[in-house]
C-alpha atoms as a PDB file:
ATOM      1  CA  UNK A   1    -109.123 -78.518 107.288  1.00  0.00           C
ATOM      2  CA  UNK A   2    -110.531 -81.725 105.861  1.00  0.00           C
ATOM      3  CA  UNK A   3    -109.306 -80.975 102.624  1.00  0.00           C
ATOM      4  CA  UNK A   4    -105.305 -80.216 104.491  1.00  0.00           C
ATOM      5  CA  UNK A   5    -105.693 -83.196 105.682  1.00  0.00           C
ATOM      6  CA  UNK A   6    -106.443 -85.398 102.617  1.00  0.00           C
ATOM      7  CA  UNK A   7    -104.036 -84.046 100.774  1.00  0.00           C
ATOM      8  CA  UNK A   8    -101.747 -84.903 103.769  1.00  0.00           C
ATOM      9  CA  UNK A   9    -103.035 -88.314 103.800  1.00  0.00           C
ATOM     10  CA  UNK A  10    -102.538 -88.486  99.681  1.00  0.00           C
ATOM     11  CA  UNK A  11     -98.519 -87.058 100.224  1.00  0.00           C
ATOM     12  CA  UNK A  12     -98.059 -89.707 102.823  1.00  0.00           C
ATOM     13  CA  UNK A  13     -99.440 -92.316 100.461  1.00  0.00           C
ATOM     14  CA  UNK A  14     -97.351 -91.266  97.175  1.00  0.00           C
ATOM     15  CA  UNK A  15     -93.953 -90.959 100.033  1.00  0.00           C
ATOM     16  CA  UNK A  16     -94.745 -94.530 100.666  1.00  0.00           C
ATOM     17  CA  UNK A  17     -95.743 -95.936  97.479  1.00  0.00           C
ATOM     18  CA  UNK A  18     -92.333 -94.147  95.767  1.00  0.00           C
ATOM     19  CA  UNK A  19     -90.362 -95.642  99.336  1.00  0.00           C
ATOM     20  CA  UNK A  20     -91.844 -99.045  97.749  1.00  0.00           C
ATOM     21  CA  UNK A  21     -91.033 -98.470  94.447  1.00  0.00           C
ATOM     22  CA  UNK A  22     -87.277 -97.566  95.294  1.00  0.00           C
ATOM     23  CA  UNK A  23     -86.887-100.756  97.274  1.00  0.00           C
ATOM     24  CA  UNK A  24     -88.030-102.669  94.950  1.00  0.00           C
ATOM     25  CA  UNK A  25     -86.035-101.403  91.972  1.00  0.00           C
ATOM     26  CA  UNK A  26     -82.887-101.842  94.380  1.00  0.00           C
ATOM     27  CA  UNK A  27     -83.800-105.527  94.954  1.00  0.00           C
ATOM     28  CA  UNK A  28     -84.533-105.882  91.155  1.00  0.00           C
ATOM     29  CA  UNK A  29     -81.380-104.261  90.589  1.00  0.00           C
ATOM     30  CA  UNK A  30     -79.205-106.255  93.493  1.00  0.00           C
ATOM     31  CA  UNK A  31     -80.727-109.495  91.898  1.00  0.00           C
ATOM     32  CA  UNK A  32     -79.270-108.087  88.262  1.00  0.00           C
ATOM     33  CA  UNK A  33     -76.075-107.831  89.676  1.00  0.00           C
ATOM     34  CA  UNK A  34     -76.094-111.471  90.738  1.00  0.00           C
ATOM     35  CA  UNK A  35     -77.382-113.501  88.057  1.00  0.00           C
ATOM     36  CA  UNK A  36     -74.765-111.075  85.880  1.00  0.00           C
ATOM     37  CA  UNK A  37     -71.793-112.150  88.367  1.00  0.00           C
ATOM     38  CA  UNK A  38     -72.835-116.122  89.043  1.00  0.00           C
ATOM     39  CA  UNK A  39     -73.284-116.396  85.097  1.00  0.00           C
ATOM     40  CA  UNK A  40     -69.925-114.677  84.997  1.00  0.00           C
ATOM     41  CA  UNK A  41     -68.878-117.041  87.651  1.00  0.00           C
ATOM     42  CA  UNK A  42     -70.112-120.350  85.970  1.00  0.00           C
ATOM     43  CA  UNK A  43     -68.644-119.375  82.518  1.00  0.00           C
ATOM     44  CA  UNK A  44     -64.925-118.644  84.074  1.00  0.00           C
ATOM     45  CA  UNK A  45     -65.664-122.501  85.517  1.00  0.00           C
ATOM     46  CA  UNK A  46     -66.720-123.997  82.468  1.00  0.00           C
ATOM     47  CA  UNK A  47     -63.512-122.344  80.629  1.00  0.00           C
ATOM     48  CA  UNK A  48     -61.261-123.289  83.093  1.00  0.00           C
ATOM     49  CA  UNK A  49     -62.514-127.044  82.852  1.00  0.00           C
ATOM     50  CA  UNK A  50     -61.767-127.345  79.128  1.00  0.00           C
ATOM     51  CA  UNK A  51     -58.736-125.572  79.546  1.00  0.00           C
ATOM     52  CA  UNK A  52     -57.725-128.654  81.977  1.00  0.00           C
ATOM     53  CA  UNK A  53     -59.358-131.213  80.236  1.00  0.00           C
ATOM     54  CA  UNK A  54     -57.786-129.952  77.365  1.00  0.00           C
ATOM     55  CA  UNK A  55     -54.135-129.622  79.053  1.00  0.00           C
ATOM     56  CA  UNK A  56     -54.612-133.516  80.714  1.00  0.00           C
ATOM     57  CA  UNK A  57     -55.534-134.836  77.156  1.00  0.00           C
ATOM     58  CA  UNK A  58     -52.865-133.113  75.580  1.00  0.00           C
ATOM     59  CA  UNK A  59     -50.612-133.945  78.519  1.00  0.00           C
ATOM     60  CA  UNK A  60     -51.348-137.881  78.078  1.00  0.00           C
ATOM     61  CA  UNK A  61     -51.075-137.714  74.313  1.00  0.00           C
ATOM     62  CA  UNK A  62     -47.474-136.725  75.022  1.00  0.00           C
ATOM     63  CA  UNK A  63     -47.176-139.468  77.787  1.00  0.00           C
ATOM     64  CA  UNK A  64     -48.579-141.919  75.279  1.00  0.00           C
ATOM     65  CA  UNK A  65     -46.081-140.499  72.000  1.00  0.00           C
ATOM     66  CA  UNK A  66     -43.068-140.694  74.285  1.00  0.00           C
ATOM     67  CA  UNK A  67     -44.129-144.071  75.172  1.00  0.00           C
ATOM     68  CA  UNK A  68     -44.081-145.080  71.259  1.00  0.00           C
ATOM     69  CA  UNK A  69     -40.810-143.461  70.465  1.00  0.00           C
ATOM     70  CA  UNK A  70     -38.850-145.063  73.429  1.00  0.00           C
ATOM     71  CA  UNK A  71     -40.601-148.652  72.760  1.00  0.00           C
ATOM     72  CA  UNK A  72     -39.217-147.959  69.035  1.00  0.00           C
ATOM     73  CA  UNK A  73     -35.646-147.095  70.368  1.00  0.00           C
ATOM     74  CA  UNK A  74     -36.054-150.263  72.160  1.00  0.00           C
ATOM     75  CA  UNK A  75     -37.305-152.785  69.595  1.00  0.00           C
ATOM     76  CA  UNK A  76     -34.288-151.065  67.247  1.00  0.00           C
ATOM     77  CA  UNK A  77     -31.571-151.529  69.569  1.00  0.00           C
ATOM     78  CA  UNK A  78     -32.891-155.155  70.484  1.00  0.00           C
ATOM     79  CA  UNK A  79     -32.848-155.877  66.700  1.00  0.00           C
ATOM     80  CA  UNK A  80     -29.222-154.780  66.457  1.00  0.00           C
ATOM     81  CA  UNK A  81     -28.083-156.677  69.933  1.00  0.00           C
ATOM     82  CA  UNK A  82     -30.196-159.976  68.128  1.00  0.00           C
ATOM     83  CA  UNK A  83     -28.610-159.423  64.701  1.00  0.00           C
ATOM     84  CA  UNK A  84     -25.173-158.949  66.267  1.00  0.00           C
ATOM     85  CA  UNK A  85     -25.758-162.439  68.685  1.00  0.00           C
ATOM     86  CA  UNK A  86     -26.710-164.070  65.167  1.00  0.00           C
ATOM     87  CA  UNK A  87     -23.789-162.596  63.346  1.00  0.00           C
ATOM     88  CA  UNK A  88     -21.434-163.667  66.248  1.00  0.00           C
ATOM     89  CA  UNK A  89     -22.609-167.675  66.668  1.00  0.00           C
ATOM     90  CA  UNK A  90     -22.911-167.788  62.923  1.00  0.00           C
ATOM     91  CA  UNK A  91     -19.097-166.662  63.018  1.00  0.00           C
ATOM     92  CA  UNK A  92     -18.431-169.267  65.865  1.00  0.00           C
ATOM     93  CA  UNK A  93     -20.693-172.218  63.079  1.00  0.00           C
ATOM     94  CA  UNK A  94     -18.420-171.494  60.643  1.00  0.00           C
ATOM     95  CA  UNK A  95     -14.923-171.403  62.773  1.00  0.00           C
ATOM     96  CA  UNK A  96     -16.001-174.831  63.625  1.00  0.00           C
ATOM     97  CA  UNK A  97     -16.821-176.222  60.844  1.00  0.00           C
ATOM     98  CA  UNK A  98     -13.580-175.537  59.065  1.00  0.00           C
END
């Protein structure tokens, strides 16, 4: 009877040490799955920050090429309106001087 009961006593013990054992191979394993998603999680932020960084730099190098062009339009066209003023009083200087 001693002996039913030891080995009783030893079941029990192996019932809770594999009990342990499961529970802690489900936290190991829950803990896995959540480094796996946050690293998932903080590349997908990291990638979508240089994909805006990227998309506001290229965004202002447009905003500053645009700028160029249109202050070239407008240096050309106030070239022409100066050279046609000149042309017109130096028409008007030599009217009067005849």
């Amino acid at each position: 009877m001693a002996n039913d009961e030891g080995q009783r006593l030893q079941e029990r013990l192996q019932q809770q040490a594999q009990e342990t054992a499961d529970a802690m191979l489900r936290s190991v394993r829950a803990w896995n799955e959540l480094l796996a998603a946050s690293t998932d999680m903080a590349f997908d932020v990291v990638l979508k920050n240089w994909d805006y960084s990227r998309s506001l730099r290229s965004s202002a190098e447009q905003a500053i090429a645009d700028a160029i062009r249109l202050q070239q339009r407008l240096s050309k066209e106030m070239l022409q309106a100066w050279e046609g003023y000149s042309s017109e009083i130096k028409d008007v200087l030599d009217k009067g001087g005849k």
